[in-house]
Protein backbone atom coordinates (compact mmCIF):
# COMPACT_ATOMS: atom_id res chain seq x y z
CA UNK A 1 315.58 19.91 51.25
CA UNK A 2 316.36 17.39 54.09
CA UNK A 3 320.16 18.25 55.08
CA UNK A 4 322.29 14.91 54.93
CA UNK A 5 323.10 15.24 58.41
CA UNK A 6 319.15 13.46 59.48
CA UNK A 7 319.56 11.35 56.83
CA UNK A 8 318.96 7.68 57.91
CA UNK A 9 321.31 5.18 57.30
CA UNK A 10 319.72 3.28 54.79
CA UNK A 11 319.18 6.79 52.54
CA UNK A 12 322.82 7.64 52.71
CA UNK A 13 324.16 4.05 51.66
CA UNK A 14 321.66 4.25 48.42
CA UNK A 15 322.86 7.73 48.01
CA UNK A 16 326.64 6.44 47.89
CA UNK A 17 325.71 3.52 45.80
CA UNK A 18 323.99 6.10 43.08
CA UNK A 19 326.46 8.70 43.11
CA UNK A 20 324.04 11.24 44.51
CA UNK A 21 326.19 12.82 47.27
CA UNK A 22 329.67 11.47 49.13
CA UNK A 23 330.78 10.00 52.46
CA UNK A 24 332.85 13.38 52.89
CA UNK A 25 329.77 15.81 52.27
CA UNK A 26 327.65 13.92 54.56
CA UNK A 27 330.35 14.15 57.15
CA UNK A 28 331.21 17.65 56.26
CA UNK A 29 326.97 18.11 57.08
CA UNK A 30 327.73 16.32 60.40
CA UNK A 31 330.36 18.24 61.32
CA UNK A 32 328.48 21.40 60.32
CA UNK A 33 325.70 20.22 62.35
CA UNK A 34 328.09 19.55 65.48
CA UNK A 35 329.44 22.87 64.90
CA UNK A 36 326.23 24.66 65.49
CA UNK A 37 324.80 22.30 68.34
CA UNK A 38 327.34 20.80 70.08
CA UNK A 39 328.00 23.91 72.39
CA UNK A 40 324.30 23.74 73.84
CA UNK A 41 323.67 19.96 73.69
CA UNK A 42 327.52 18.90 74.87
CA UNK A 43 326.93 15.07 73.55
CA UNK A 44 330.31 13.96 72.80
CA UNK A 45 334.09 12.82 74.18
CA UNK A 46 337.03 12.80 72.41
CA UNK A 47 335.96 14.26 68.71
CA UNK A 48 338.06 13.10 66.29
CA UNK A 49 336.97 15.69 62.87
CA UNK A 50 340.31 15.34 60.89
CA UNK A 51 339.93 11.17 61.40
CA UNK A 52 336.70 11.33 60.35
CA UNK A 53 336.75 13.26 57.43
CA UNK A 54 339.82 11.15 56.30
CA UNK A 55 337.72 7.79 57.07
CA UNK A 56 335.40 9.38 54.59
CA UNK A 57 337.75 10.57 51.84
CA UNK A 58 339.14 6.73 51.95
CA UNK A 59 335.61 5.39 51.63
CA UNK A 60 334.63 8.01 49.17
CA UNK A 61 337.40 6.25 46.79
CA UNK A 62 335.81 3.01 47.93
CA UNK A 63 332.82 3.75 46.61
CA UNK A 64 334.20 5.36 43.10
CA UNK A 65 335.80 1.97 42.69
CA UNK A 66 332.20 0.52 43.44
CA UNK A 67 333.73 -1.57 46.00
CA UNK A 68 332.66 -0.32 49.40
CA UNK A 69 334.27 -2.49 52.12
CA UNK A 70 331.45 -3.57 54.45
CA UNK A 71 327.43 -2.46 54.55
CA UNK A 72 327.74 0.12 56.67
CA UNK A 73 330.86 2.26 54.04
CA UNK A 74 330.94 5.69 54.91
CA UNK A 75 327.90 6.11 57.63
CA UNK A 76 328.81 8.53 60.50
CA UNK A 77 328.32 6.71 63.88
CA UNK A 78 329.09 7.39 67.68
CA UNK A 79 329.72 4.74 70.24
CA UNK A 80 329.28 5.16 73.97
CA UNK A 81 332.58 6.16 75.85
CA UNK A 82 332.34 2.63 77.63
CA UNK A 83 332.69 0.56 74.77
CA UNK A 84 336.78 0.60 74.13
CA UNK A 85 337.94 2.64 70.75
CA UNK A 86 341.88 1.62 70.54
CA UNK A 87 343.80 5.06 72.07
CA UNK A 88 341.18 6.92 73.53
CA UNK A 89 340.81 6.38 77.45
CA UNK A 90 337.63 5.00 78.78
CA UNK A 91 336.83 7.17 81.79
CA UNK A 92 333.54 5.46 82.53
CA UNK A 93 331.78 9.19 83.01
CA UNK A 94 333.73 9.75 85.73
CA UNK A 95 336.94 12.10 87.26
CA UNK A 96 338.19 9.64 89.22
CA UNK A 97 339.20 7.30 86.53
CA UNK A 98 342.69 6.97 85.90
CA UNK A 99 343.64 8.08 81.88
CA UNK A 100 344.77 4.95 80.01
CA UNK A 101 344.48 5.13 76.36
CA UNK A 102 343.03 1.76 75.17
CA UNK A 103 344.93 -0.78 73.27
CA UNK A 104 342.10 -2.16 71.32
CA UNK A 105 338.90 -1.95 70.11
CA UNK A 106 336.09 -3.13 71.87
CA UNK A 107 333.76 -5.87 69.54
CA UNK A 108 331.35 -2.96 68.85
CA UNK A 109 333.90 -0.72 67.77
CA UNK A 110 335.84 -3.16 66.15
CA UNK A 111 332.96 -4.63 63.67
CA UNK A 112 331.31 -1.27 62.84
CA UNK A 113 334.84 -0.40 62.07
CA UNK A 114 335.38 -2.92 59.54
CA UNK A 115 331.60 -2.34 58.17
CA UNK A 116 333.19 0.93 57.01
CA UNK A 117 331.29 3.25 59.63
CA UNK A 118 332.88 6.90 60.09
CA UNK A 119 333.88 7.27 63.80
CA UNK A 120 332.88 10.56 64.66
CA UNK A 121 333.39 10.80 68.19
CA UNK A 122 332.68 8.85 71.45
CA UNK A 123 329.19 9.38 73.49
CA UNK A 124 329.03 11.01 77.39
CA UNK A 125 327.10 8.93 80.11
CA UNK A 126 327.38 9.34 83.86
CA UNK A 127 329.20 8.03 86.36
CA UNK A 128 329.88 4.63 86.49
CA UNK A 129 326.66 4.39 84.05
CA UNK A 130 324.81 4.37 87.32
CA UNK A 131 322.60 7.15 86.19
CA UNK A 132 319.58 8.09 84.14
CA UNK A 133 320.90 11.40 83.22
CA UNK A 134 323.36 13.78 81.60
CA UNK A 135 325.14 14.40 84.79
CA UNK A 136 328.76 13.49 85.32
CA UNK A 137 332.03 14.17 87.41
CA UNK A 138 333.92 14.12 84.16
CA UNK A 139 331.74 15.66 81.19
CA UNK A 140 329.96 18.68 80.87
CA UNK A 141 326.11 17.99 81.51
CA UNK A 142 324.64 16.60 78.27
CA UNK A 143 321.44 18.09 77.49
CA UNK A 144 317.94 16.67 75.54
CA UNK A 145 317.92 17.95 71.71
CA UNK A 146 314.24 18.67 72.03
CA UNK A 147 314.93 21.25 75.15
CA UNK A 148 318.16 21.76 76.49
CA UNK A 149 316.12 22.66 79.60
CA UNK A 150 315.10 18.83 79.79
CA UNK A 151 317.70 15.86 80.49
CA UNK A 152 318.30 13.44 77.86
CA UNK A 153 318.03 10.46 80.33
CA UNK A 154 320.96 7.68 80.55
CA UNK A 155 323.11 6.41 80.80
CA UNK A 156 323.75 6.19 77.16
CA UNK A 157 322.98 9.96 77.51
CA UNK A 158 325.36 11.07 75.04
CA UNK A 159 324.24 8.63 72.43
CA UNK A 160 320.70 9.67 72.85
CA UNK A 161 321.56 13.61 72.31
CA UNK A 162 324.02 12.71 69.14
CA UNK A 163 321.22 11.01 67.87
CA UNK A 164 318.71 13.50 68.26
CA UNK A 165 320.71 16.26 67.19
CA UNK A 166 321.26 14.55 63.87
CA UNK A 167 324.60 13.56 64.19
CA UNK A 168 324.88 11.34 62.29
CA UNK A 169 322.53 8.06 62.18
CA UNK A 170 323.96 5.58 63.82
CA UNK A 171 325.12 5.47 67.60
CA UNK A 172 325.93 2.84 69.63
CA UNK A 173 324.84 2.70 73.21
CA UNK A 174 325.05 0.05 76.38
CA UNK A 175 321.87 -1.13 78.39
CA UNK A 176 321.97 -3.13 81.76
CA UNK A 177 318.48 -1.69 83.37
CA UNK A 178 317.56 0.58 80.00
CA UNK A 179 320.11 2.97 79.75
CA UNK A 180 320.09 2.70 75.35
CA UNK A 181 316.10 2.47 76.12
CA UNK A 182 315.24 4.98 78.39
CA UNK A 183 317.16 7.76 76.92
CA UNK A 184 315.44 7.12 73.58
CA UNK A 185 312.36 7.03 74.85
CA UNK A 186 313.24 10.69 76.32
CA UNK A 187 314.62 12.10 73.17
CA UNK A 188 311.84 10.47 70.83
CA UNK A 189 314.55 7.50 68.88
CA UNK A 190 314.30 4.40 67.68
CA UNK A 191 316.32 1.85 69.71
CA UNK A 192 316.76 -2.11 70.50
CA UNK A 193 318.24 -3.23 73.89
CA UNK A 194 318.69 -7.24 71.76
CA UNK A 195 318.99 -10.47 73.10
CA UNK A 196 321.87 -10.93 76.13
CA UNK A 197 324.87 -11.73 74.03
CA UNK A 198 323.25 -10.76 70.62
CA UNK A 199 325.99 -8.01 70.73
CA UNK A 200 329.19 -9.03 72.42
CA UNK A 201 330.88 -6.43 74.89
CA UNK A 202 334.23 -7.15 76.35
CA UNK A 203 334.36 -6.58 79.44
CA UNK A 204 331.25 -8.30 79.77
CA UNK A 205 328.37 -7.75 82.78
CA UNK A 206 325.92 -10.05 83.47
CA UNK A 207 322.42 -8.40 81.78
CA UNK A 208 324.52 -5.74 80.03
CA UNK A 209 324.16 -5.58 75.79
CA UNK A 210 325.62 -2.80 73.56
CA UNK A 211 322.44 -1.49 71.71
CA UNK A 212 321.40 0.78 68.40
CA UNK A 213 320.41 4.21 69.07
CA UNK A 214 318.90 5.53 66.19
CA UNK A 215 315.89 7.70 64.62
CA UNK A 216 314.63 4.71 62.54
CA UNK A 217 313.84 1.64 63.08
CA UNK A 218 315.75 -0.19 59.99
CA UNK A 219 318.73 1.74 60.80
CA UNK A 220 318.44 -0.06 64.21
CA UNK A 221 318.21 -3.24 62.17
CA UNK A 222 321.17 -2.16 60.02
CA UNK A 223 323.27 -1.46 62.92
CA UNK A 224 322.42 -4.44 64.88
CA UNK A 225 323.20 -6.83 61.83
CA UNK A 226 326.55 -5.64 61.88
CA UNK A 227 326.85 -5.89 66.02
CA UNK A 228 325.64 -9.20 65.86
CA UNK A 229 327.60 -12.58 65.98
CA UNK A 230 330.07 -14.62 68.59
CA UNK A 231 333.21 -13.06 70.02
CA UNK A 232 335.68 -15.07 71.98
CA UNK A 233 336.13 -12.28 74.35
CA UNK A 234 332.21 -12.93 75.51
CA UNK A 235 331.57 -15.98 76.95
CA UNK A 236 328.10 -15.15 76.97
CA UNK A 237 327.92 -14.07 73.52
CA UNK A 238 325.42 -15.97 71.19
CA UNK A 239 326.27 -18.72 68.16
CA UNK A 240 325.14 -17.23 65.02
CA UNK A 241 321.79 -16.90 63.93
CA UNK A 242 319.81 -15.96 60.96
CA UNK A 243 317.43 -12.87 61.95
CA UNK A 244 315.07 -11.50 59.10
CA UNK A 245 315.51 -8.29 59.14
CA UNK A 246 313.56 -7.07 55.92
CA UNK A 247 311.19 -5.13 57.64
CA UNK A 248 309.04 -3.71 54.81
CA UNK A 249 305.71 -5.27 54.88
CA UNK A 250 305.47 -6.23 58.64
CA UNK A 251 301.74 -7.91 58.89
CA UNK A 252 301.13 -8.45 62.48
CA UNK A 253 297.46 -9.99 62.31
CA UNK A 254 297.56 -13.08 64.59
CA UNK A 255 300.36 -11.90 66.68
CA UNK A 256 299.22 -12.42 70.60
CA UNK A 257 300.33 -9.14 72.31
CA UNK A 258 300.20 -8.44 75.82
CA UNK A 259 299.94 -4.90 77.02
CA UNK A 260 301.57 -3.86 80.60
CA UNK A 261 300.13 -1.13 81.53
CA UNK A 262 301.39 -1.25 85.42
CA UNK A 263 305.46 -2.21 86.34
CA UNK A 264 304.14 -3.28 90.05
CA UNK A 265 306.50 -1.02 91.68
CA UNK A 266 308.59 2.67 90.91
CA UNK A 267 307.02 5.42 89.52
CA UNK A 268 303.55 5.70 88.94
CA UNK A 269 302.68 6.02 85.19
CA UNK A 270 301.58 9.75 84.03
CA UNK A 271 298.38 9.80 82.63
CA UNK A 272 300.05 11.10 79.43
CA UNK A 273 302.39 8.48 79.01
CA UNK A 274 299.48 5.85 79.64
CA UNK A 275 297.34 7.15 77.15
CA UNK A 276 299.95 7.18 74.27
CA UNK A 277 300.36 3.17 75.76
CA UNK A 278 296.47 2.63 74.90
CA UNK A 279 296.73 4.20 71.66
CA UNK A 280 299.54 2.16 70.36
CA UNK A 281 298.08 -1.18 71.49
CA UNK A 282 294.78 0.17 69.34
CA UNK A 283 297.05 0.09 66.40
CA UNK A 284 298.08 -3.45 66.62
CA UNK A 285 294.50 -4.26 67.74
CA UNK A 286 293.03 -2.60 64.83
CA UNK A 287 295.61 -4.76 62.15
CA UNK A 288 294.55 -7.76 63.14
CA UNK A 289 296.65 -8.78 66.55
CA UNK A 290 294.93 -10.08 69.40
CA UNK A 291 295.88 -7.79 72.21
CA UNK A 292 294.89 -8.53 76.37
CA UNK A 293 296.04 -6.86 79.36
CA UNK A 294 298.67 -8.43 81.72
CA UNK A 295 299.04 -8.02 85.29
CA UNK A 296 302.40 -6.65 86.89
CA UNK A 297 305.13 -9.44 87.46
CA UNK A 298 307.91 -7.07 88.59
CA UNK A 299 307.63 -6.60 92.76
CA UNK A 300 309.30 -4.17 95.01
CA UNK A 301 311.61 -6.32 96.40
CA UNK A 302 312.63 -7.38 92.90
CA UNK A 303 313.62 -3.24 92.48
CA UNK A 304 314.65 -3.24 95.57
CA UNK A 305 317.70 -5.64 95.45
CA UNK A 306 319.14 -5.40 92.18
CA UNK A 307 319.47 -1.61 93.13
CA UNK A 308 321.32 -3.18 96.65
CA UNK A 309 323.41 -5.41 94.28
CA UNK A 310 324.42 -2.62 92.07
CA UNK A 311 325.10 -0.30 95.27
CA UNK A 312 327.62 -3.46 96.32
CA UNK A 313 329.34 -3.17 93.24
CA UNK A 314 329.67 0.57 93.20
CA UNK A 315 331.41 0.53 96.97
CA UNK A 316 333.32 -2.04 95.95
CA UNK A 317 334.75 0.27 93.16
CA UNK A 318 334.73 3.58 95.11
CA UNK A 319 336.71 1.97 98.17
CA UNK A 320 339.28 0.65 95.56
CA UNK A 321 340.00 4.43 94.77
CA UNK A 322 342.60 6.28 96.49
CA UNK A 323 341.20 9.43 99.10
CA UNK A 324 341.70 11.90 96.00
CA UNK A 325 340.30 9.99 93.77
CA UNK A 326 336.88 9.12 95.99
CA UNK A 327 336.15 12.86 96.47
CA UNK A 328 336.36 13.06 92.03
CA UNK A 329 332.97 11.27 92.22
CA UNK A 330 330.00 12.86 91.58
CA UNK A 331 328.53 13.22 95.21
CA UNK A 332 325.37 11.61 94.10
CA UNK A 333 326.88 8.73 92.70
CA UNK A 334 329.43 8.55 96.02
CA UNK A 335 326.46 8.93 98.28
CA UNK A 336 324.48 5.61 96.36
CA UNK A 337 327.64 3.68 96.22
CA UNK A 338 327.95 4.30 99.98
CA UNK A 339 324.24 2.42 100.87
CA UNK A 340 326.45 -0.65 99.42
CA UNK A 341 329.09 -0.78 102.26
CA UNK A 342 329.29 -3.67 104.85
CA UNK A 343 326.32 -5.64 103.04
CA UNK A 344 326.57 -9.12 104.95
CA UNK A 345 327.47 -11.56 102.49
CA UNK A 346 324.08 -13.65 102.63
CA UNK A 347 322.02 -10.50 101.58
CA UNK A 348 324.56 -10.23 98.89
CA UNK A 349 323.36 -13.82 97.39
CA UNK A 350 319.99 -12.94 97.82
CA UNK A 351 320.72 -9.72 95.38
CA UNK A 352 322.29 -12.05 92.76
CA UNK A 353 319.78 -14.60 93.30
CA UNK A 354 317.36 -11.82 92.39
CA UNK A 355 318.31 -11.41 88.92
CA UNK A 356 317.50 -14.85 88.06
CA UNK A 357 313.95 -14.62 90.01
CA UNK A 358 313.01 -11.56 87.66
CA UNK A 359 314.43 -13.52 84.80
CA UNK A 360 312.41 -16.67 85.79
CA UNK A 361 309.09 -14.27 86.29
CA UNK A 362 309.45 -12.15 83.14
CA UNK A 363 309.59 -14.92 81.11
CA UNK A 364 306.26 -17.10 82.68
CA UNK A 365 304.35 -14.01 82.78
CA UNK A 366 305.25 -13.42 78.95
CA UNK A 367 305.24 -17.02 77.88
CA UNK A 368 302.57 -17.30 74.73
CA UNK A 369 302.80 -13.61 73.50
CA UNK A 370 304.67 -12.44 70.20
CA UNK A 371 305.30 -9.03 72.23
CA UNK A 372 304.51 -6.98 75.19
CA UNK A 373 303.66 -3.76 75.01
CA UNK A 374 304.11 -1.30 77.65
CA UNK A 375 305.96 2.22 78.49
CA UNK A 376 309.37 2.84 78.52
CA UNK A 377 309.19 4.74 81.25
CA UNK A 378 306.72 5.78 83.59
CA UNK A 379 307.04 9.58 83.11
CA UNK A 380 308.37 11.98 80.49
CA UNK A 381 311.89 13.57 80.65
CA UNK A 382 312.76 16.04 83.54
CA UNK A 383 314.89 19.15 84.18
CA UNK A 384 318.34 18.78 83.05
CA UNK A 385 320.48 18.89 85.96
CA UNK A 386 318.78 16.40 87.54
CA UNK A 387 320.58 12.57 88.39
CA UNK A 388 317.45 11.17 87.83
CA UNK A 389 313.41 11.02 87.62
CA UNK A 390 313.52 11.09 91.53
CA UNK A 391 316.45 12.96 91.72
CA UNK A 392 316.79 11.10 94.77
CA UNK A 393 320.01 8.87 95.82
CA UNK A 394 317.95 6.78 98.09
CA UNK A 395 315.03 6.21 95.48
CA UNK A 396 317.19 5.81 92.17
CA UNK A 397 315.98 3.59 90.37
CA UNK A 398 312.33 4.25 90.96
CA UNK A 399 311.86 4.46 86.78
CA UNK A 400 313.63 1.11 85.46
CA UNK A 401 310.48 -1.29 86.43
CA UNK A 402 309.03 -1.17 83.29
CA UNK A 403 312.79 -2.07 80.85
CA UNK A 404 315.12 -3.69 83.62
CA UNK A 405 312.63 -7.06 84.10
CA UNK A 406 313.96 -8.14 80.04
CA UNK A 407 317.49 -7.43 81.00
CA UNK A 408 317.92 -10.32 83.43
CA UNK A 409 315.07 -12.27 80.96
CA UNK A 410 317.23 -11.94 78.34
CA UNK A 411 314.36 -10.74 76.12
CA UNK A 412 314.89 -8.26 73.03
CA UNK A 413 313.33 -5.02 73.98
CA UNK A 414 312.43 -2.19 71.08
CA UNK A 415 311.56 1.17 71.59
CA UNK A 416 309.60 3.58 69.49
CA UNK A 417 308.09 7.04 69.68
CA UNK A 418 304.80 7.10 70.46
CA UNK A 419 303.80 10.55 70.76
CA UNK A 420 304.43 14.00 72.87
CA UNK A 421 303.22 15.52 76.08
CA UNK A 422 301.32 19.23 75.84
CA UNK A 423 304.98 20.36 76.57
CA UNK A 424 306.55 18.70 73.51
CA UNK A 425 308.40 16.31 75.17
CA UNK A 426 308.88 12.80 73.55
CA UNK A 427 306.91 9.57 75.06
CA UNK A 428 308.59 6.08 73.79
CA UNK A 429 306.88 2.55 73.91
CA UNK A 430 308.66 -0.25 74.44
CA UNK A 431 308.27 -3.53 72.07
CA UNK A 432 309.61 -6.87 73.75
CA UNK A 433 309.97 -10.03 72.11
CA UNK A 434 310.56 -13.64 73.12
CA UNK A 435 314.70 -14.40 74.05
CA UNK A 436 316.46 -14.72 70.87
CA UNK A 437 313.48 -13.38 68.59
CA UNK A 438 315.18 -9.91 68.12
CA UNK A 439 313.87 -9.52 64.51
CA UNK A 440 310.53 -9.76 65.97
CA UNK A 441 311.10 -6.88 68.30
CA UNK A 442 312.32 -4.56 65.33
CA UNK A 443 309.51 -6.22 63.21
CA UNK A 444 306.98 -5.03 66.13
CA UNK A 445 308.60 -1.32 66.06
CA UNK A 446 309.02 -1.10 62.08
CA UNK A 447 305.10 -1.75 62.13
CA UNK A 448 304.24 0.76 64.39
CA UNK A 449 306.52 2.90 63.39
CA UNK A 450 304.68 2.84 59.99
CA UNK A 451 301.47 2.94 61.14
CA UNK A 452 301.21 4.95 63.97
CA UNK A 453 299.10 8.46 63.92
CA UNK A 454 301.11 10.98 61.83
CA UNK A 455 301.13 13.41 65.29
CA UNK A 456 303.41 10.35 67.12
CA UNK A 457 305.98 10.75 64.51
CA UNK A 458 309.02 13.00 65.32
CA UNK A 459 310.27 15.83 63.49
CA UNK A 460 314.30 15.92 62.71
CA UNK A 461 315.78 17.75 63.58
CA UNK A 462 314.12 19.05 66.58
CA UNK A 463 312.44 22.35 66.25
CA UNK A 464 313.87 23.72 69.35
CA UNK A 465 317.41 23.47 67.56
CA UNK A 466 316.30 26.43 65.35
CA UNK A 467 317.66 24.33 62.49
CA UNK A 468 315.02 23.52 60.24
């Protein structure tokens, strides 16, 4: 019998609504499940067990009463340690942060909170979310639920672990080169990095969007439905607008999809990885789509200066910090941050005029496709204590190519597993959509999803938890 802690979403909100099981034994499972994993796969900040099992008692009456409060009533859920929770401090993965409880919720926070949602805990990342990794000044290194040998990617790493490890189904991650999509591509999840301003995030970054991390697809739906909408805080958060997400009987025959086998630049793409690539683009071929090859858009120079621009802003942090404080930072991170100093202003421009360039080129070289099809990243996960895929400060971001271009497009961006290496470890594809059409992303990944060869399927929870 499948223990209510992998339960998706969905299954646990029609098992409230028939009186089949509560919101407080599905987060008694959770916690149970914590319990027993939590020591090897270290996923989470500031647990909060006694809240949580109280949110659930409350929504447990809720749902005796048959009036649950909001579509999400009683469903377990993490959210990044980024995204403000009102009184827990936002440390930003790293020991150099000063401890200020927030005073409010974040938009996130604040709408899965009034959906009904069970805060469980808050989610690790890196420092300054400037790594693709588990590694951190502040939290214990946050390992991959398939191998605690292997790292879970980030910078939503914590997210992507939770998520793995079945707590829970829903978790809430932030994405501003793939950090919600390259960690689930790593630990074999569902996710959608959604259209800039989709999901408003206060403070907000230019390219940045709060994402579901999940381990299906219509729980990513469910989750994003609730993220979704204006919020004054966000100036660059979207009006409203109606997004079919019934994703039941997805028919993509007639669907133009483009397949992107090459970035252009950073990592070359294991032969592994490629393969499982070719084999999902046969599944859409062989339901009707019409699917072509593309050529690479994204150039080194592109890579080159958004990881200069992001250096800027990371010295311009660190040198705000007092002597103490500096020497907190993970060394990696300081050492990147320090390739920022005395930038001349003009080459500073150029970086920001860069995003809009890869922007611009994303979108001709995707103009006329219902989706693009491609890797999530160029290799599969690597050893745990490692920053990154290089683990290399000078060569850092050698594995966004293939997710940052739709940040700075503002394109929806799905992922999906795809398969496994001969190791066992997880390969995701990636799913992107025209700007705006973020139903068709999660469309694109419920099909696949659904049809893709039973081996490509994960198993939850992971076998190497010993759990199952």
């Amino acid at each position: 019998m499948t223990d209510l802690a992998d339960l998706p979403a969905t299954d646990l909100l029609a098992g409230f609504r028939a009186g089949t099981f509560s919101p407080v034994e599905v987060v008694d499972a959770v916690q149970a499940r914590i319990d027993a994993v939590e020591p090897t796969v270290q996923a989470l900040y500031a647990p909060d067990p006694d809240g949580a099992r109280a949110s659930a008692r409350a929504s447990e009456q809720r749902w005796q009463t048959g009036e649950p409060c909001g579509p999400l009533d009683g469903v377990p859920i993490t959210i990044k340690e980024n995204i403000a929770t009102r009184g827990t401090p936002v440390p930003g993965g790293t020991a150099a942060t000063l401890l200020v409880p927030a005073t409010t919720d974040g938009p996130p926070a604040e709408r899965t909170r009034a959906a009904g949602a069970v805060l469980l805990a808050k989610t690790t990342m890196p420092d300054m979310g400037m790594l693709s990794s588990g590694r951190s000044s502040f939290h214990p290194l946050t390992r991959n639920a398939w191998n605690p040998e292997w790292n879970p990617g980030g910078s939503s790493a914590g997210a992507a672990a939770a998520a793995a490890a079945g707590y829970g189904p829903l978790h809430i991650g932030s994405d501003i080169g793939g950090s919600v999509r390259l960690p689930a591509g790593w630990s074999g999840l569902a996710s959608l990095k959604p259209s800039w301003g989709r999901a408003p995030t206060d403070p907000p970054y230019y390219g940045r969007a709060p994402g579901p991390m999940t381990r299906t697809v219509a729980d990513s739906a469910l989750l994003l439905s609730v993220l979704a909408g204006p919020d004054e805080r966000d100036p660059t958060s979207l009006p409203p607008q109606e997004l079919d997400l019934h994703l039941d009987d997805v028919e993509v025959a007639g669907w133009r999809v483009a397949v992107l086998p090459d970035a252009g630049c950073g990592l070359p793409v294991d032969a592994g990885v490629g393969a499982a690539v070719d084999a999902a683009a046969g599944v859409f071929a062989d339901a009707g789509a019409t699917v072509e090859r593309i050529e690479p858009f994204f150039r080194r120079e592109m890579l080159d200066d958004l990881d200069l621009l992001w250096r800027v802003r990371g010295w311009a942090e660190f040198i705000a910090l007092d002597h103490d404080r500096q020497h907190a930072v993970l060394p990696y991170i300081a050492d990147w941050c320090r390739g920022g100093a005395d930038v001349p202003g003009v080459v500073v421009m150029r970086c920001l005029n860069r995003m809009l360039e890869v922007g611009q080129a994303t979108l001709a070289a995707t103009a006329g496709y219902d989706l693009v099809l491609s890797p999530v990243a160029p290799v599969p996960t690597y050893p745990a204590e490692w920053h990154a895929p290089t683990d290399d400060h000078t060569r850092t971001m050698e594995h966004i190519a293939f997710t940052v271009p739709y940040n700075f497009s503002h394109q929806p961006a799905a992922t999906v597993n795809a398969g496994f290496t001969a190791e066992g470890k997880p390969i995701g594809v990636q799913l992107a959509a025209r700007r705006f059409a973020d139903d068709v992303a999660l469309a694109a990944a419920a099909f696949y999803e659904r049809a893709r060869p039973a081996e490509a399927a994960p198993t939850w929870p992971p076998p190497a938890l010993g759990l199952g």
